[in-house]
Protein backbone atom coordinates (compact mmCIF):
# COMPACT_ATOMS: atom_id res chain seq x y z
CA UNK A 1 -7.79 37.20 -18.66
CA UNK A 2 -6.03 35.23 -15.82
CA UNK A 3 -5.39 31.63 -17.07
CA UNK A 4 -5.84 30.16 -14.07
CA UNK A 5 -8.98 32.09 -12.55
CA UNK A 6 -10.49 30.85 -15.70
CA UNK A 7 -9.92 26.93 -14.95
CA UNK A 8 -11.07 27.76 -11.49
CA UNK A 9 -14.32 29.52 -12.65
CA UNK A 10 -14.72 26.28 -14.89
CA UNK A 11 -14.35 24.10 -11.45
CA UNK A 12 -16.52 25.87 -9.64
CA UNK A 13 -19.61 26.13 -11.97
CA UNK A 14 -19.31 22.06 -12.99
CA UNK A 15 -19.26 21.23 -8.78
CA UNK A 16 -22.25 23.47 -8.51
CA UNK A 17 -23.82 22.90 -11.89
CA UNK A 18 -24.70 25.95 -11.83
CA UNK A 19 -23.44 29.91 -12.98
CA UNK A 20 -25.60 31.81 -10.54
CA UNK A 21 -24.33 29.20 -7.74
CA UNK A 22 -20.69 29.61 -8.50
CA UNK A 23 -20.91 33.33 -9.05
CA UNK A 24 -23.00 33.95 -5.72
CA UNK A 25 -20.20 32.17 -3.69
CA UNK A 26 -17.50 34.13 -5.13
CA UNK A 27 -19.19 37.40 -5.12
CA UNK A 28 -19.38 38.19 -8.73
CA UNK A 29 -21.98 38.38 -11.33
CA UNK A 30 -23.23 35.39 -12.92
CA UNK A 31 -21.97 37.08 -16.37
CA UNK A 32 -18.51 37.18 -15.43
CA UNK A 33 -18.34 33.45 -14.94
CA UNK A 34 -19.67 33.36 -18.37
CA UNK A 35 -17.11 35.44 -19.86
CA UNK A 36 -14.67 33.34 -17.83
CA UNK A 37 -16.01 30.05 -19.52
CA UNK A 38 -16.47 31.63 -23.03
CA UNK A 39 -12.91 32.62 -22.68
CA UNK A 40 -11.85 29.34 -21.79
CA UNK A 41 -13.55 27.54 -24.57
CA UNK A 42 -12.28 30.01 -26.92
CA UNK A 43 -8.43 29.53 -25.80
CA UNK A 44 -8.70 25.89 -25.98
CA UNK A 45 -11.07 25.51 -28.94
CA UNK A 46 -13.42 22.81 -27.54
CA UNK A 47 -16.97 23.17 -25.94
CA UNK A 48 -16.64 22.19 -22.29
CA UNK A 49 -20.13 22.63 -21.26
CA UNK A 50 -23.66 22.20 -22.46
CA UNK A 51 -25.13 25.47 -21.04
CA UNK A 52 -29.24 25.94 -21.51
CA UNK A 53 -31.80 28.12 -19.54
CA UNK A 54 -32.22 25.26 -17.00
CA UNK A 55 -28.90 23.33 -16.40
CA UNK A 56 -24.98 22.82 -17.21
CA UNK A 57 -23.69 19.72 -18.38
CA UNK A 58 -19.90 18.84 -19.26
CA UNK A 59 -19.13 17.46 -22.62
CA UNK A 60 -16.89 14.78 -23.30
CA UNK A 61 -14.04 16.70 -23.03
CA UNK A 62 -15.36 19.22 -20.34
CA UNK A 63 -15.39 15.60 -17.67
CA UNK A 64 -11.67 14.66 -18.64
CA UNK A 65 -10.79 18.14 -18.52
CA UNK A 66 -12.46 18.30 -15.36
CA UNK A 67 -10.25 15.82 -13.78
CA UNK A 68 -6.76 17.50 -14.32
CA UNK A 69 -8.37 21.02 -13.38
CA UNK A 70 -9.38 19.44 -9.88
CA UNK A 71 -5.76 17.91 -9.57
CA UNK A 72 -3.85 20.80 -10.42
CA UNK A 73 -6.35 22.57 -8.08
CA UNK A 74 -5.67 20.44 -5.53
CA UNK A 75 -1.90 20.70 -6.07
CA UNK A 76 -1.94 24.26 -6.13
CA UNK A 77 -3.66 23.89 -2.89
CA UNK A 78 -1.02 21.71 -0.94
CA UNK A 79 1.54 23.64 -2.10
CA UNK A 80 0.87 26.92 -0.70
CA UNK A 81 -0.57 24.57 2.50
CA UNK A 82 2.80 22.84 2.44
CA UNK A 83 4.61 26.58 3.42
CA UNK A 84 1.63 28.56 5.49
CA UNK A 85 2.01 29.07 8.93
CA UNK A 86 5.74 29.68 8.90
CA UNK A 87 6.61 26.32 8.23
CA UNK A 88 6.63 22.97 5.87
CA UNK A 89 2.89 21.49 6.54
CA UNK A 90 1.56 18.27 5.06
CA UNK A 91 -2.36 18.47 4.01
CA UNK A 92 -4.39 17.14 1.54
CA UNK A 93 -6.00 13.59 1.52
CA UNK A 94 -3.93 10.53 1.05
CA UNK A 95 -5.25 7.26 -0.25
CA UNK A 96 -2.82 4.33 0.86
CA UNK A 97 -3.24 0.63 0.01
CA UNK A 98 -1.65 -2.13 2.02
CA UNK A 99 -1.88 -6.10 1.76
CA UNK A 100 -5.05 -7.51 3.91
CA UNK A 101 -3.29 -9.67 6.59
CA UNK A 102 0.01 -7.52 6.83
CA UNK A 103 -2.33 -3.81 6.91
CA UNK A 104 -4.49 -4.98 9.83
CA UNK A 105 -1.31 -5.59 11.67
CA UNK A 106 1.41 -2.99 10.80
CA UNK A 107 -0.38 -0.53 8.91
CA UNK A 108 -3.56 0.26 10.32
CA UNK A 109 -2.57 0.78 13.87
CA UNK A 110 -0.43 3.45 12.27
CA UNK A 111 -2.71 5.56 10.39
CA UNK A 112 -4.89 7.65 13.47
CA UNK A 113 -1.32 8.19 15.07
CA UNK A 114 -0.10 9.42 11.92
CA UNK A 115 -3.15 11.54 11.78
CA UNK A 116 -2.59 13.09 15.18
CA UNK A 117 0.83 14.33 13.89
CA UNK A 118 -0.16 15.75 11.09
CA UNK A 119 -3.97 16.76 11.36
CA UNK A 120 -4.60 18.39 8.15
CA UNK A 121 -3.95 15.38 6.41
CA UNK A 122 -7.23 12.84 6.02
CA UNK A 123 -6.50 9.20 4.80
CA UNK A 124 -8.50 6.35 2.93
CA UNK A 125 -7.07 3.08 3.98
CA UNK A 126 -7.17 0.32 1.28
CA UNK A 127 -6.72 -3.46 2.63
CA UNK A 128 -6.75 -6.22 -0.44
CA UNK A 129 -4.26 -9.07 -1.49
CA UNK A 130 -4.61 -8.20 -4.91
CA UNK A 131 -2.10 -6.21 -7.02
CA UNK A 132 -4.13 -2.37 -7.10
CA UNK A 133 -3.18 -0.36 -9.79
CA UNK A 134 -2.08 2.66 -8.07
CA UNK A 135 -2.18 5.10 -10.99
CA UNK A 136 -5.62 3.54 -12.87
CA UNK A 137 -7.17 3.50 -8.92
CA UNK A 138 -6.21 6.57 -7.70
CA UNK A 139 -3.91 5.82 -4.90
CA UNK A 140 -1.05 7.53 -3.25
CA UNK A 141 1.16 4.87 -2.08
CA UNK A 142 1.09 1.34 -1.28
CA UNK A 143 2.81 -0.86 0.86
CA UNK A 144 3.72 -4.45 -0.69
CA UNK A 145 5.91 -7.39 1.17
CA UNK A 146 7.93 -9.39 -1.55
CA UNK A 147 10.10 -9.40 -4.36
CA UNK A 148 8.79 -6.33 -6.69
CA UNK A 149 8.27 -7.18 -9.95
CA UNK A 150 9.95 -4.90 -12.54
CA UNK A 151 7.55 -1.64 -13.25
CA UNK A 152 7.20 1.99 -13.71
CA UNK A 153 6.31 2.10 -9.53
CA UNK A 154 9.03 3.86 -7.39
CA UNK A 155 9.97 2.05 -4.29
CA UNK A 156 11.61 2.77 -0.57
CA UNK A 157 12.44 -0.25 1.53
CA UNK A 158 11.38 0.10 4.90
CA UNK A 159 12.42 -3.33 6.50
CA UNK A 160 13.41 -6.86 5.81
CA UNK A 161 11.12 -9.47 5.71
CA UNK A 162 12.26 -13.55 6.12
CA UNK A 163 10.25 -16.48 5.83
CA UNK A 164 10.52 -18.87 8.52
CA UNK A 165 9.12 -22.03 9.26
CA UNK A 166 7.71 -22.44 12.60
CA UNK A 167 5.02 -24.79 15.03
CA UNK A 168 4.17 -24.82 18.44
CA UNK A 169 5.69 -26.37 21.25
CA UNK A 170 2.89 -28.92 21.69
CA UNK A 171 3.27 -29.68 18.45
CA UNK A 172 7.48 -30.23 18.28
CA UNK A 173 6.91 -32.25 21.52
CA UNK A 174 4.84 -34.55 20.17
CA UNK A 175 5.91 -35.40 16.91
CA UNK A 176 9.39 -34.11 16.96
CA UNK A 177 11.32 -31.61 15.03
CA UNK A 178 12.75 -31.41 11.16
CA UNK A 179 16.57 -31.65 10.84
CA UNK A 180 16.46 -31.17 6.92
CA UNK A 181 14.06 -29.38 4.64
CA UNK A 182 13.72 -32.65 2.99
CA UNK A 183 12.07 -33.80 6.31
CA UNK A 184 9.35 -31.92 5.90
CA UNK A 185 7.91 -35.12 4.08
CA UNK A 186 7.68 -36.71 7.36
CA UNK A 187 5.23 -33.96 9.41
CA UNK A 188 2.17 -32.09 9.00
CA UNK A 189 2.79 -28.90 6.87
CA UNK A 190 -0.09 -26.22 6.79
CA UNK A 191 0.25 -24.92 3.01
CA UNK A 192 -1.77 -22.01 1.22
CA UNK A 193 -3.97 -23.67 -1.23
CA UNK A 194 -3.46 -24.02 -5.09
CA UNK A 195 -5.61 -21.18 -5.79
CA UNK A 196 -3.31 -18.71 -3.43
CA UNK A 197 -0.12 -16.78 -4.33
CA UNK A 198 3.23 -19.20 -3.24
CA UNK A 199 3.38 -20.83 -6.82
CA UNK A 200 7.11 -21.68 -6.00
CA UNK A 201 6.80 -23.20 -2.76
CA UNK A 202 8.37 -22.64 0.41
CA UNK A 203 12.11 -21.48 0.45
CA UNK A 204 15.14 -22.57 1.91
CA UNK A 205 18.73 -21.55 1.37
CA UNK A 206 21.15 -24.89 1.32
CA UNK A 207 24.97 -24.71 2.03
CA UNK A 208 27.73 -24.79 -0.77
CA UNK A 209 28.24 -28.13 -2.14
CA UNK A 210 31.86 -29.37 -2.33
CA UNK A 211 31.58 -29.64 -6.30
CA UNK A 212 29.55 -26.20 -6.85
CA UNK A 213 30.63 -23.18 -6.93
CA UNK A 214 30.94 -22.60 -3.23
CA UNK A 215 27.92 -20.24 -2.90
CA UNK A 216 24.61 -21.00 -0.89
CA UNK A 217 22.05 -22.30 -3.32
CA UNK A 218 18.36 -21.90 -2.88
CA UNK A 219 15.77 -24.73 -2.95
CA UNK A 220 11.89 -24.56 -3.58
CA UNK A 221 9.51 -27.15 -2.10
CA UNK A 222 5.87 -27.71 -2.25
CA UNK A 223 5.52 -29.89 1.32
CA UNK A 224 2.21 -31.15 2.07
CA UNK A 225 -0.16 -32.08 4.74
CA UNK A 226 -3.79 -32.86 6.02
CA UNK A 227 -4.58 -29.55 6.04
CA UNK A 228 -4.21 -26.18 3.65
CA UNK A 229 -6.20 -22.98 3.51
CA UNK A 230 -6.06 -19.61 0.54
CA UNK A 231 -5.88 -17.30 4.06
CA UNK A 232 -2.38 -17.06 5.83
CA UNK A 233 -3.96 -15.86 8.93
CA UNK A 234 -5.91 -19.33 9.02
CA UNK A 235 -2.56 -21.25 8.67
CA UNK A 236 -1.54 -18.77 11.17
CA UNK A 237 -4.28 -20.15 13.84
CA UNK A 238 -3.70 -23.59 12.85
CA UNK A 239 -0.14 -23.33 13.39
CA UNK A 240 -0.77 -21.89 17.18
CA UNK A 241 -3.18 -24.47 17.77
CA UNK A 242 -0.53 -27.30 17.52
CA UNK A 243 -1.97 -28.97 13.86
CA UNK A 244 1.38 -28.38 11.61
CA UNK A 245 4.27 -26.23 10.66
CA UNK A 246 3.86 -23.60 8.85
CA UNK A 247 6.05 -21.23 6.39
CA UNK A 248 5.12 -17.36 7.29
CA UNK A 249 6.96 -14.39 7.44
CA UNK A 250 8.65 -12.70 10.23
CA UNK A 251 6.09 -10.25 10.18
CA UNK A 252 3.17 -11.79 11.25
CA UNK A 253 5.04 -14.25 13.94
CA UNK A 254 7.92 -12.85 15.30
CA UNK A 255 5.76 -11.60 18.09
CA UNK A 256 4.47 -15.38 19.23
CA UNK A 257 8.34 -16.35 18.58
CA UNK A 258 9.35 -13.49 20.98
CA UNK A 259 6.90 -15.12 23.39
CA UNK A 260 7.57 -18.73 23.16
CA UNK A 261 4.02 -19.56 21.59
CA UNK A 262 5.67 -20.69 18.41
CA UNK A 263 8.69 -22.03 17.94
CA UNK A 264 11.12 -21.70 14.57
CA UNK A 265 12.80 -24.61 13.08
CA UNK A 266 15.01 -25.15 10.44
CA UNK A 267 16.76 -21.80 10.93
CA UNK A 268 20.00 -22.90 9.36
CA UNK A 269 18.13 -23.58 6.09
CA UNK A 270 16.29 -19.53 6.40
CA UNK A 271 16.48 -18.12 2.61
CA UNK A 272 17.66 -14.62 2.40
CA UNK A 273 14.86 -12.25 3.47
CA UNK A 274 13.27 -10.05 1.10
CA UNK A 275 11.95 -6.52 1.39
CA UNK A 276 8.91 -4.80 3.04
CA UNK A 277 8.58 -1.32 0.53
CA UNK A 278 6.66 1.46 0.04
CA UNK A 279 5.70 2.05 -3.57
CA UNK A 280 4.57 5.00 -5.30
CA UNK A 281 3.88 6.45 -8.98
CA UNK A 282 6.96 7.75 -10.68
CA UNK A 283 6.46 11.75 -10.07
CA UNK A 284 8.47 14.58 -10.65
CA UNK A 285 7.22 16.40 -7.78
CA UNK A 286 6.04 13.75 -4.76
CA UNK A 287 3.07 15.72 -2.59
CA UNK A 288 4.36 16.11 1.06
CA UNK A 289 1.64 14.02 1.97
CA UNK A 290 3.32 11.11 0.70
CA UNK A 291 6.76 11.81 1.48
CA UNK A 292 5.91 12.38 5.69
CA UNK A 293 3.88 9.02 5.19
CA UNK A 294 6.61 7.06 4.35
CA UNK A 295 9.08 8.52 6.82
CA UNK A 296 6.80 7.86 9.41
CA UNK A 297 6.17 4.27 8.51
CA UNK A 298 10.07 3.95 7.81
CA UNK A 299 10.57 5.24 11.46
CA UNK A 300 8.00 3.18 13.22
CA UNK A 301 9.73 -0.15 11.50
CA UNK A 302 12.88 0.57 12.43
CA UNK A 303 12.10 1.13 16.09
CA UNK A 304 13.60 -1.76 18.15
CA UNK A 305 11.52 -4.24 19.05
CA UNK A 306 8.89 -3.12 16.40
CA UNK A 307 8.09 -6.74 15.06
CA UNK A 308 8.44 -8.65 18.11
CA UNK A 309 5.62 -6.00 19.89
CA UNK A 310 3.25 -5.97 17.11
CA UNK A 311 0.42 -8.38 17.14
């Protein structure tokens, strides 16, 4: 008996909990699903279902089992998808998670034209500043802004990212402008609270001393100020408002710096930029899904003038 018309017999009977309902929508009797089912059993040598007069119920190993039919199901699925119709096709559903602040602006705007290019793909769109545990959680992809921490996760770069410190006009016209990170002591700096992420502090990149080794050196510092806040995009508001300088990255202000609204100081001092990836369970075979998604994001990034536009 066919391997894998068994496994889908077993699918189709646990959606529908039941053998007459999964043999009436594939046109068969309801005793060849049970042959199909005994014969699974039998090959593996573990009961997968609970089967009485009145209902079907999955067994310990019948609901793990479950889980890797439906994915090799769905697999099977996108693959022949992937070359119907003449041609390579994405479809399937794709579950994508992004950081909050940096999703709602660069990632979410994305998704429905995404979409319109490739329509048989749906998407779930996951926006939290926490870590997610892509495998555990079920996603596809995520997109994280940072240094990566060493893992199992594979990872494209799509763009730089560079912190820069920056304030208003009203703001540098009224109480002047920093020379020197260490004058940062002397004005109103808009920090993340304890409680948030930036354990090390804001970043700068100093010139070679005379003595050293005669390479740039970077510096940490934890400036403070009146004011601080655990949300970026509130230090973000402040900052436009004319209350402090602030320490964000060039993707979430490059746009008001493009238009004059805000204003970036201490540029000498910039530390090198880190990276804005894509990151992805290691796979042996990526779904197509995944691999359009990220060229499309990579493409929209590196489109001129990408940063400055978005708001």
């Amino acid at each position: 008996m066919d391997k894998f018309k068994q496994i889908e017999s077993f699918v189709s009977v646990a959606a529908r909990g039941s053998l007459t309902a999964a043999a009436r929508a594939e046109g068969v009797a309801p005793a060849i699903m049970g042959r199909r089912l005994d014969a699974l059993e039998e090959r593996l040598g573990v009961k997968l279902m609970i089967r009485t007069t009145r209902r079907i119920s999955l067994t310990h190993e019948g609901s793990a089992f479950l889980e890797d039919c439906q994915r090799l199901l769905s697999d099977v699925s996108n693959a022949e998808a992937s070359v119907s119709a003449g041609g390579v096709k994405a479809s399937g559903h794709l579950r994508v998670t992004a950081p909050a602040g940096f999703g709602r602006r660069h990632v979410a705007p994305l998704v429905p034209r995404f979409r319109d290019e490739h329509p048989d793909v749906s998407i779930s769109l996951n926006l939290s500043d926490r870590v997610v545990d892509l495998s555990a959680e079920g996603f596809d992809c995520a997109v994280r802004v940072g240094d990566l921490p060493d893992s199992s996760l594979v990872s494209v770069r799509m763009a730089d990212n560079r912190r820069m410190c920056v304030a208003s006009p009203a703001y540098l016209k009224r109480c002047g402008t920093p020379e020197h990170p260490h004058d940062l002591t002397r004005f109103d700096c808009l920090t993340l609270s304890s409680d948030a992420s930036q354990t090390r502090g804001w970043a700068f990149q100093l010139p070679p001393e005379a003595d050293g080794d005669g390479r740039p050196r970077v510096i940490y510092m934890k400036p403070e100020g009146p004011l601080d806040c655990s949300d970026g995009q509130v230090l973000h508001s402040w900052c436009l408002a004319g209350y402090g300088i602030a320490w964000r990255s060039t993707w979430e202000v490059q746009a008001e710096v493009a238009a004059g609204t805000l204003v970036e100081v201490l540029a000498d001092y910039a530390a090198p930029p880190n990276g804005i990836y894509s990151v992805f369970p290691q796979r042996r075979h990526l779904p197509l899904r995944v691999r359009v998604w990220v060229d499309f994001l990579k493409l929209n990034y590196d489109q001129p003038g990408f940063w400055q536009k978005a708001a």
